[in-house]
C-alpha atoms as a PDB file:
ATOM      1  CA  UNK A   1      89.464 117.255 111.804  1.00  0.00           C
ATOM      2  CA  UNK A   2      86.863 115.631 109.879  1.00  0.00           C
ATOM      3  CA  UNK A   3      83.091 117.816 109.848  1.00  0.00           C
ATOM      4  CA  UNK A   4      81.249 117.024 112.730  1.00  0.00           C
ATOM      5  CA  UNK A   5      78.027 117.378 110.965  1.00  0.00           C
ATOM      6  CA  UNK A   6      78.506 113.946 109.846  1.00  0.00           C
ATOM      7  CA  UNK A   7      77.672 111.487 112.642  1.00  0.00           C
ATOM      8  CA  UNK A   8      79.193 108.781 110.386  1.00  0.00           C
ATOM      9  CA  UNK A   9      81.173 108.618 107.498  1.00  0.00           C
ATOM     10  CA  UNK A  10      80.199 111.581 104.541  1.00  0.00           C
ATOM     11  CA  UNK A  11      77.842 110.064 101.777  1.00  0.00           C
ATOM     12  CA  UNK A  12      79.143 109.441  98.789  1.00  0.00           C
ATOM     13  CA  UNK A  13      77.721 109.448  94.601  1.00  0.00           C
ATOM     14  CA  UNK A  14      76.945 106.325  93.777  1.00  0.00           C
ATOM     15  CA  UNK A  15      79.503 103.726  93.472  1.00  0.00           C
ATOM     16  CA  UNK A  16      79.484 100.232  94.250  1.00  0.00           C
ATOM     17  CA  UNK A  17      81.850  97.028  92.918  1.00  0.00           C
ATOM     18  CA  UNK A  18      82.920  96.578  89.278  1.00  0.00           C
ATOM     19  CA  UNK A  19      82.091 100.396  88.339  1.00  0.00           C
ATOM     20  CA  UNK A  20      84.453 102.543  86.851  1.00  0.00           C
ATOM     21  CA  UNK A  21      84.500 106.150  88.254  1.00  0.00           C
ATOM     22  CA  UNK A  22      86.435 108.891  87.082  1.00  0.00           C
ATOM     23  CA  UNK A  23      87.872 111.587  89.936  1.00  0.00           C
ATOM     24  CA  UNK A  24      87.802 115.122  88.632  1.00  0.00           C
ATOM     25  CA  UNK A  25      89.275 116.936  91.797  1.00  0.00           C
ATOM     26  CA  UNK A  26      89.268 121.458  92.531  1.00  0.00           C
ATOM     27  CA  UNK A  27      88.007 124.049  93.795  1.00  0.00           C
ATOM     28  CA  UNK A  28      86.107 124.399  91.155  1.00  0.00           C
ATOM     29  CA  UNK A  29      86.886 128.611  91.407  1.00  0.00           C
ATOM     30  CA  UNK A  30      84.685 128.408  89.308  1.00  0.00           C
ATOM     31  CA  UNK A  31      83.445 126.031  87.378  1.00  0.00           C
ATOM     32  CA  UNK A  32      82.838 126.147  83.345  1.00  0.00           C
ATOM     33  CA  UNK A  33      82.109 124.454  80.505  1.00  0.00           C
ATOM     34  CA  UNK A  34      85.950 123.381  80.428  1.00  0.00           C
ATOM     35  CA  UNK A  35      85.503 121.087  83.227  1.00  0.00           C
ATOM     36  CA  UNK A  36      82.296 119.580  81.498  1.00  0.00           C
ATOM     37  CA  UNK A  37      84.048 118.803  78.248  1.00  0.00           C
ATOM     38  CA  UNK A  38      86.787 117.190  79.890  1.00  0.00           C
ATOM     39  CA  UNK A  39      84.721 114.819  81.880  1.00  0.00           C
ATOM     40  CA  UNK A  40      82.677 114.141  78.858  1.00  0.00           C
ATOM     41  CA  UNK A  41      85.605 112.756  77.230  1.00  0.00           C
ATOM     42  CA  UNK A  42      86.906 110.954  79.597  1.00  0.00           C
ATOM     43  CA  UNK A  43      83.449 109.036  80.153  1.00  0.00           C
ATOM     44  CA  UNK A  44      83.796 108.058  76.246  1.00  0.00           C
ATOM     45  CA  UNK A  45      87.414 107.412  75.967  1.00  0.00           C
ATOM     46  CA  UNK A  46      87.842 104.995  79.569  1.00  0.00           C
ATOM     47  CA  UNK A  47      84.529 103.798  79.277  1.00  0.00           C
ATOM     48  CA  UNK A  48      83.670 105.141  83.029  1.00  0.00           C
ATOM     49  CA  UNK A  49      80.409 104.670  84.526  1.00  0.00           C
ATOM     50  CA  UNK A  50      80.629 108.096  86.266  1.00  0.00           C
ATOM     51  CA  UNK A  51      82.462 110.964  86.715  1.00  0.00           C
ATOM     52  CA  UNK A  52      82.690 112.928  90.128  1.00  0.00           C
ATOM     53  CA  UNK A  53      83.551 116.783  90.748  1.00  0.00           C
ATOM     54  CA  UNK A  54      85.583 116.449  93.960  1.00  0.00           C
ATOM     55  CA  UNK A  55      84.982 119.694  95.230  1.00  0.00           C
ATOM     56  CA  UNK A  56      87.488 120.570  97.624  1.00  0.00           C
ATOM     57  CA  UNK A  57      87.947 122.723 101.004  1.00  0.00           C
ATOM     58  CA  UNK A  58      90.876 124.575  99.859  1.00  0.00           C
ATOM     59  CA  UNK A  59      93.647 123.848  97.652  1.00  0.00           C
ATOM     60  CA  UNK A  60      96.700 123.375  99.682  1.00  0.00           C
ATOM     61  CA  UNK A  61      99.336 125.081  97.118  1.00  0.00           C
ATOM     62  CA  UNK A  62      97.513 128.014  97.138  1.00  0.00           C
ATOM     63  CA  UNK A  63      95.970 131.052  99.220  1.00  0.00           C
ATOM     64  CA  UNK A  64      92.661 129.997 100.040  1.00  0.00           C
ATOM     65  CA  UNK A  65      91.460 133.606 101.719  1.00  0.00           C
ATOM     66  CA  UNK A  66      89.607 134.495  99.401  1.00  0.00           C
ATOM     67  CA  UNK A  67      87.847 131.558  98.040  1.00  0.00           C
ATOM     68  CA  UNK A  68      83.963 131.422  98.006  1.00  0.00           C
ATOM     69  CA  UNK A  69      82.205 129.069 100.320  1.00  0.00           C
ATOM     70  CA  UNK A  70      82.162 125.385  99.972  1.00  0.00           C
ATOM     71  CA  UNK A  71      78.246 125.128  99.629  1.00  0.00           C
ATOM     72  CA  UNK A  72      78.496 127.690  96.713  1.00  0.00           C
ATOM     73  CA  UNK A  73      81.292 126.248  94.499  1.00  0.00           C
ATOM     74  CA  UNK A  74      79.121 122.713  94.570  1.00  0.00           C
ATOM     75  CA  UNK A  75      75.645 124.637  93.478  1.00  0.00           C
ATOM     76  CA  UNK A  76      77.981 126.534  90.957  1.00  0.00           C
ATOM     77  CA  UNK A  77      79.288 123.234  89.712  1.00  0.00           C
ATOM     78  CA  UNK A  78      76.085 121.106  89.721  1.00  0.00           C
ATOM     79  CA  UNK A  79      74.546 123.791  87.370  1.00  0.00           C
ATOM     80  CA  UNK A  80      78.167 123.571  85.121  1.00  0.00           C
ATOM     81  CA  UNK A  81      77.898 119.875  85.154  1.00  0.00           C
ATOM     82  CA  UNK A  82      74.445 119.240  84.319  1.00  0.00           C
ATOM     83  CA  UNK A  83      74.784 115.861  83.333  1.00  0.00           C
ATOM     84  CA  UNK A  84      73.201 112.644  84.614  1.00  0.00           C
ATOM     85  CA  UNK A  85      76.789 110.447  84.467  1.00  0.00           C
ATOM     86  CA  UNK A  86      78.584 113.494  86.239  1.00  0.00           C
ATOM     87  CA  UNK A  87      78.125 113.844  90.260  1.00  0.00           C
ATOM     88  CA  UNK A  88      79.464 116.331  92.109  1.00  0.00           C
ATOM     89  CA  UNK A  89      80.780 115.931  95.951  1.00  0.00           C
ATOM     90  CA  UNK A  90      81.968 118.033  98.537  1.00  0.00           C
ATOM     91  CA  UNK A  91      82.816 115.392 100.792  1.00  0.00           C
ATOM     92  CA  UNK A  92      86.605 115.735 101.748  1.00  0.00           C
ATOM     93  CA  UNK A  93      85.059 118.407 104.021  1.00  0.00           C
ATOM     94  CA  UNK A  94      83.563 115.635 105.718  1.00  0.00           C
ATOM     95  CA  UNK A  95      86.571 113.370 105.960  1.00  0.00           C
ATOM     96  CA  UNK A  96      89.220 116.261 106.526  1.00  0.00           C
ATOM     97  CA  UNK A  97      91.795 115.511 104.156  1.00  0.00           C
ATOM     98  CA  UNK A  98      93.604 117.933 102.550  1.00  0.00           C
ATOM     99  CA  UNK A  99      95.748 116.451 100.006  1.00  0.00           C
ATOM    100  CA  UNK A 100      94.781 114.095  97.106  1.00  0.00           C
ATOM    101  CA  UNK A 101      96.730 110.882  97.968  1.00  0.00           C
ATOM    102  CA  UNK A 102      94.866 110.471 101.717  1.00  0.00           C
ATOM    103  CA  UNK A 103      91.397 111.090  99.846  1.00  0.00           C
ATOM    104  CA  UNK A 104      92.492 108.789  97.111  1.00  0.00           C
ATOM    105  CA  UNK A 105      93.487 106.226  99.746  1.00  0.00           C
ATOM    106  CA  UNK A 106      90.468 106.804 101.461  1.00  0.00           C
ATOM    107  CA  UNK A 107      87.869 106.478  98.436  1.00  0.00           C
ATOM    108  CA  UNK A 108      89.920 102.677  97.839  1.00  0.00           C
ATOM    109  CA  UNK A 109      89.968 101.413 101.631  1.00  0.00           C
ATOM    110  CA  UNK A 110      85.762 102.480 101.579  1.00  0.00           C
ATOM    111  CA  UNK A 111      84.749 101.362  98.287  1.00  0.00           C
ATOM    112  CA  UNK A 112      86.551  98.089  97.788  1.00  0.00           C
ATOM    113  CA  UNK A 113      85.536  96.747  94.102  1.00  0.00           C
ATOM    114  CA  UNK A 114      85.304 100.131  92.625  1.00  0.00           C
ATOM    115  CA  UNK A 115      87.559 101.229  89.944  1.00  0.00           C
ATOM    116  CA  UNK A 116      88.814 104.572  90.251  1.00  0.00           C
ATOM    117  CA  UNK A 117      91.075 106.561  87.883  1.00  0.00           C
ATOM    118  CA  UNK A 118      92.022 110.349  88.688  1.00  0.00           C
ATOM    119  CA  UNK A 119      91.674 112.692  85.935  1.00  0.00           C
ATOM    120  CA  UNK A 120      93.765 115.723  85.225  1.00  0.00           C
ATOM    121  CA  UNK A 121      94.040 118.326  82.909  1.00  0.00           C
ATOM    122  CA  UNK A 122      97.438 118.889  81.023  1.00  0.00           C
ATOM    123  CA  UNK A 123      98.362 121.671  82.711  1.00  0.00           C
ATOM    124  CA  UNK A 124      98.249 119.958  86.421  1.00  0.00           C
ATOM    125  CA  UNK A 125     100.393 117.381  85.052  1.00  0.00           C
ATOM    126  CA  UNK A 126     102.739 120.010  84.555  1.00  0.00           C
ATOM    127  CA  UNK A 127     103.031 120.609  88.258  1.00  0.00           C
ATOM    128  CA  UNK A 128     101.991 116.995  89.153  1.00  0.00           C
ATOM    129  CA  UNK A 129     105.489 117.129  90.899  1.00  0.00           C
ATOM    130  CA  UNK A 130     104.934 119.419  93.383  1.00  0.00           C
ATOM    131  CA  UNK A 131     102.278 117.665  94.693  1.00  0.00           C
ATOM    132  CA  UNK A 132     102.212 115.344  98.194  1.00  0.00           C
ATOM    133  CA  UNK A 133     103.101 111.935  97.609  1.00  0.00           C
ATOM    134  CA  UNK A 134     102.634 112.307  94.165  1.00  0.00           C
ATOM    135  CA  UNK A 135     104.367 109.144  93.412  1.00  0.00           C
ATOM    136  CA  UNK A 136     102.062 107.709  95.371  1.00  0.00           C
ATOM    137  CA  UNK A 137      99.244 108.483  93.670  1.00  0.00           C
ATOM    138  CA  UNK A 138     100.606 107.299  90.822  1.00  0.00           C
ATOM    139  CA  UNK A 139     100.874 104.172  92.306  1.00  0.00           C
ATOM    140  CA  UNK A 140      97.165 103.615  93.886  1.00  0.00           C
ATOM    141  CA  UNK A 141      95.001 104.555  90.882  1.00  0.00           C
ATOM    142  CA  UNK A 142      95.708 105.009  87.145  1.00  0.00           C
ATOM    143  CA  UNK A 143      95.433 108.662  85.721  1.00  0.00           C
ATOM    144  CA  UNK A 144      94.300 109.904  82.688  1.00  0.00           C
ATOM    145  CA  UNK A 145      95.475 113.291  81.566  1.00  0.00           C
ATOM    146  CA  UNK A 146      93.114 115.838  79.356  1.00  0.00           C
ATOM    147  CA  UNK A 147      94.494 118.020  76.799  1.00  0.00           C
ATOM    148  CA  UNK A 148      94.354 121.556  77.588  1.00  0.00           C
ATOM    149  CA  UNK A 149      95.165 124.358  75.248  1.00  0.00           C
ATOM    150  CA  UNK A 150      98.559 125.360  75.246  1.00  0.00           C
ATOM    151  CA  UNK A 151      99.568 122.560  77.888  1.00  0.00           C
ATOM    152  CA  UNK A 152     100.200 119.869  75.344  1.00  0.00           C
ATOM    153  CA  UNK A 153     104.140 120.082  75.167  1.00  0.00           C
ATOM    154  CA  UNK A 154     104.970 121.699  78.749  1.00  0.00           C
ATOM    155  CA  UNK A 155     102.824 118.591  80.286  1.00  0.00           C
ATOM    156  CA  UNK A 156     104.587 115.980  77.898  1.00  0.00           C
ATOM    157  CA  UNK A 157     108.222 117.137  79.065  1.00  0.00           C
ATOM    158  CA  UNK A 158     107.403 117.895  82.788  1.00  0.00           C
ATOM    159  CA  UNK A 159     109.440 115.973  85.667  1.00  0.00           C
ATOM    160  CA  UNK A 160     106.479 113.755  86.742  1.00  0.00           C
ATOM    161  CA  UNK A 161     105.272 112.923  83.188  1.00  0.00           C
ATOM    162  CA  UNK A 162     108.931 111.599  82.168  1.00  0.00           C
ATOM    163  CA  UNK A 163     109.591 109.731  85.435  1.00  0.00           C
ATOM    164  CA  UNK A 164     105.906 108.005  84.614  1.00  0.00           C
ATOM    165  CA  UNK A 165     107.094 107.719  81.050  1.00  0.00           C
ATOM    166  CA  UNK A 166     107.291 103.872  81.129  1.00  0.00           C
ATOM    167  CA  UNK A 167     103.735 103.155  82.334  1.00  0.00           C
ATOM    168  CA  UNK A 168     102.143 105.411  79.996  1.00  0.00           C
ATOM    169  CA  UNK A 169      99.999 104.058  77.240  1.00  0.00           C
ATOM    170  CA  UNK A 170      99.511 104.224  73.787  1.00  0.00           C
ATOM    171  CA  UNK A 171      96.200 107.101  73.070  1.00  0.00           C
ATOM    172  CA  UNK A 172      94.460 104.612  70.826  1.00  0.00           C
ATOM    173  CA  UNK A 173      94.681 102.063  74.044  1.00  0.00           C
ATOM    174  CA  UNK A 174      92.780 104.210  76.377  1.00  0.00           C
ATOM    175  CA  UNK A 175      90.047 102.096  76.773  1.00  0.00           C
ATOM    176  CA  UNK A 176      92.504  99.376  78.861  1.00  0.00           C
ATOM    177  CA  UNK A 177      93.552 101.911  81.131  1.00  0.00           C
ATOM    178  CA  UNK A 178      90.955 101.156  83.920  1.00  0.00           C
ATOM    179  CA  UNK A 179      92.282  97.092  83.500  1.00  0.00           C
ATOM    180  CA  UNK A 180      95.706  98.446  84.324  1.00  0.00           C
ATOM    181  CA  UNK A 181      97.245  97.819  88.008  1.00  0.00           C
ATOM    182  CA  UNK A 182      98.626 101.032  88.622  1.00  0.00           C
ATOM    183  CA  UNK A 183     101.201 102.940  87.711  1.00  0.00           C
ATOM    184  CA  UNK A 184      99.174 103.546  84.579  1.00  0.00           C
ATOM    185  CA  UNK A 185      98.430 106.529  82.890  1.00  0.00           C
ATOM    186  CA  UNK A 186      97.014 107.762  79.599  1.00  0.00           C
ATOM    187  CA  UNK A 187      96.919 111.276  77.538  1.00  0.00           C
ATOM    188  CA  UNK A 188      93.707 112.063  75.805  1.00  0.00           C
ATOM    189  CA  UNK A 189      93.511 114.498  72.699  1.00  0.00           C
ATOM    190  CA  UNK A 190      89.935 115.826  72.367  1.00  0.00           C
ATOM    191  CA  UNK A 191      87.925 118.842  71.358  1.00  0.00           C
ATOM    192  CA  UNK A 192      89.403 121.734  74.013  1.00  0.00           C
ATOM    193  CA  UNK A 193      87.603 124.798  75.721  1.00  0.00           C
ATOM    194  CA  UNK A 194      89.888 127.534  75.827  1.00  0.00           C
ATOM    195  CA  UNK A 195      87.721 128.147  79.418  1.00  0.00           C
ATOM    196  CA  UNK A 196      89.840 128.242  82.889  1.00  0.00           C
ATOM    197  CA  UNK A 197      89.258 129.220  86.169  1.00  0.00           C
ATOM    198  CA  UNK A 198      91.606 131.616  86.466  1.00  0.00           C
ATOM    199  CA  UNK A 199      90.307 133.739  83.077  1.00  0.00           C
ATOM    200  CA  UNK A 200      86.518 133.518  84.650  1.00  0.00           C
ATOM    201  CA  UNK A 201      87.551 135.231  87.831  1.00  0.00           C
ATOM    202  CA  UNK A 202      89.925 137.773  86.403  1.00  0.00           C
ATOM    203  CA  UNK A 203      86.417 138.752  84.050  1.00  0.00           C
ATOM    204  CA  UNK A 204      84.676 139.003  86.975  1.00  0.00           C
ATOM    205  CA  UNK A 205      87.018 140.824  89.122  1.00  0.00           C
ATOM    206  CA  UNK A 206      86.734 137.694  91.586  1.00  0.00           C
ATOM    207  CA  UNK A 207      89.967 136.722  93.511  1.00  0.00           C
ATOM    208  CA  UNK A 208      91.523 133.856  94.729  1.00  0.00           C
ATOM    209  CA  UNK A 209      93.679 130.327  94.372  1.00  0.00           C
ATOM    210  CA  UNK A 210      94.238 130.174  90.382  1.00  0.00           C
ATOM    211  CA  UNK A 211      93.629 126.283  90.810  1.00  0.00           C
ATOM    212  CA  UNK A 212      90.742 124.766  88.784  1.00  0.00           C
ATOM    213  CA  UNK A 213      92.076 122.047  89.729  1.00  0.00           C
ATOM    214  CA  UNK A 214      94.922 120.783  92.755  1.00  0.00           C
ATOM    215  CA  UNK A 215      97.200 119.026  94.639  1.00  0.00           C
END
């Protein structure tokens, strides 16, 4: 059900028609310089306008007991972020989706004219095909993939990465990805943190879904 502190539909980071937007998705559990980097190169490579942390409720693949409140990750990840191309949203808790195809398909039926492309790191494409409808997100907005250390070859060979094989694009055409009609997709080679989630909270004793990003 969506949050009924909204009396109308959740406000969203800027956007408006003709603006490319990048869609970093997680929990965010928490969030580090990894994330930052990513999004930095994505906002050179596509040419985006933005880049938003869609920081989400839970993440549906894992247990979410132990996660830390929805208000905190977002401060946590505005302070990571700390640029002024990167904003950083918490509102699927105000249009109660769970899984990234309905908040996909709800971010294109609200923002007609926008340009969206979801971003990923390596190692989520590895999974990609355990996630809902994953096909179908394929199919609504273009992807682009970010290296990750020691995710290179395990992403490149997983199930969803060879069924997308023929709509992938050449690296040194990443720039055209956001003129693609999806299926489209791209994998971008950059400088990589060696940062995740899951090594921050096992420093800090913290516990909970091993997801920087999701579903």
């Amino acid at each position: 059900m969506p949050d009924q502190r909204f009396a109308g539909p959740p406000p969203l980071p800027r956007h408006g028609p003709g603006m490319r937007i990048g869609l970093f998705g997680g929990t965010f559990n928490p969030p580090h310089a990894g994330h930052r980097l990513a999004s930095l190169t994505a906002l050179k490579r596509l040419g985006l306008d933005r880049v938003w942390w869609i920081v989400t409720p839970g993440n549906p693949l894992k247990d979410n007991a132990a996660l830390p409140p929805l208000a905190e990750r977002i401060a946590a990840a505005r302070r990571i972020a700390d640029h002024p191309r990167i904003d950083v949203t918490g509102f699927e808790a105000g249009i109660g989706t769970r899984y990234t195809y309905d908040t996909l398909a709800y971010l294109v039926r609200r923002c007609p004219g926008t340009r969206f492309v979801w971003l990923m790191g390596a190692d989520n494409l590895a999974g990609f095909h355990r996630w809902q409808h994953w096909r179908d997100i394929a199919a609504l907005v273009p992807i682009a993939v970010v290296d990750r250390p020691g995710a290179t070859l395990k992403a490149c060979r997983a199930r969803a990465a060879m069924a997308l094989a023929p709509f992938r694009l050449p690296e040194h055409r990443a720039a055209a990805l956001m003129q693609r009609e999806p299926p489209a997709w791209v994998f971008l080679h950059g400088p990589r943190s060696p940062l995740s989630s899951t090594f921050l909270r096992a420093q800090t004793g913290r516990t909970g879904p091993a997801a920087a990003q999701r579903r």
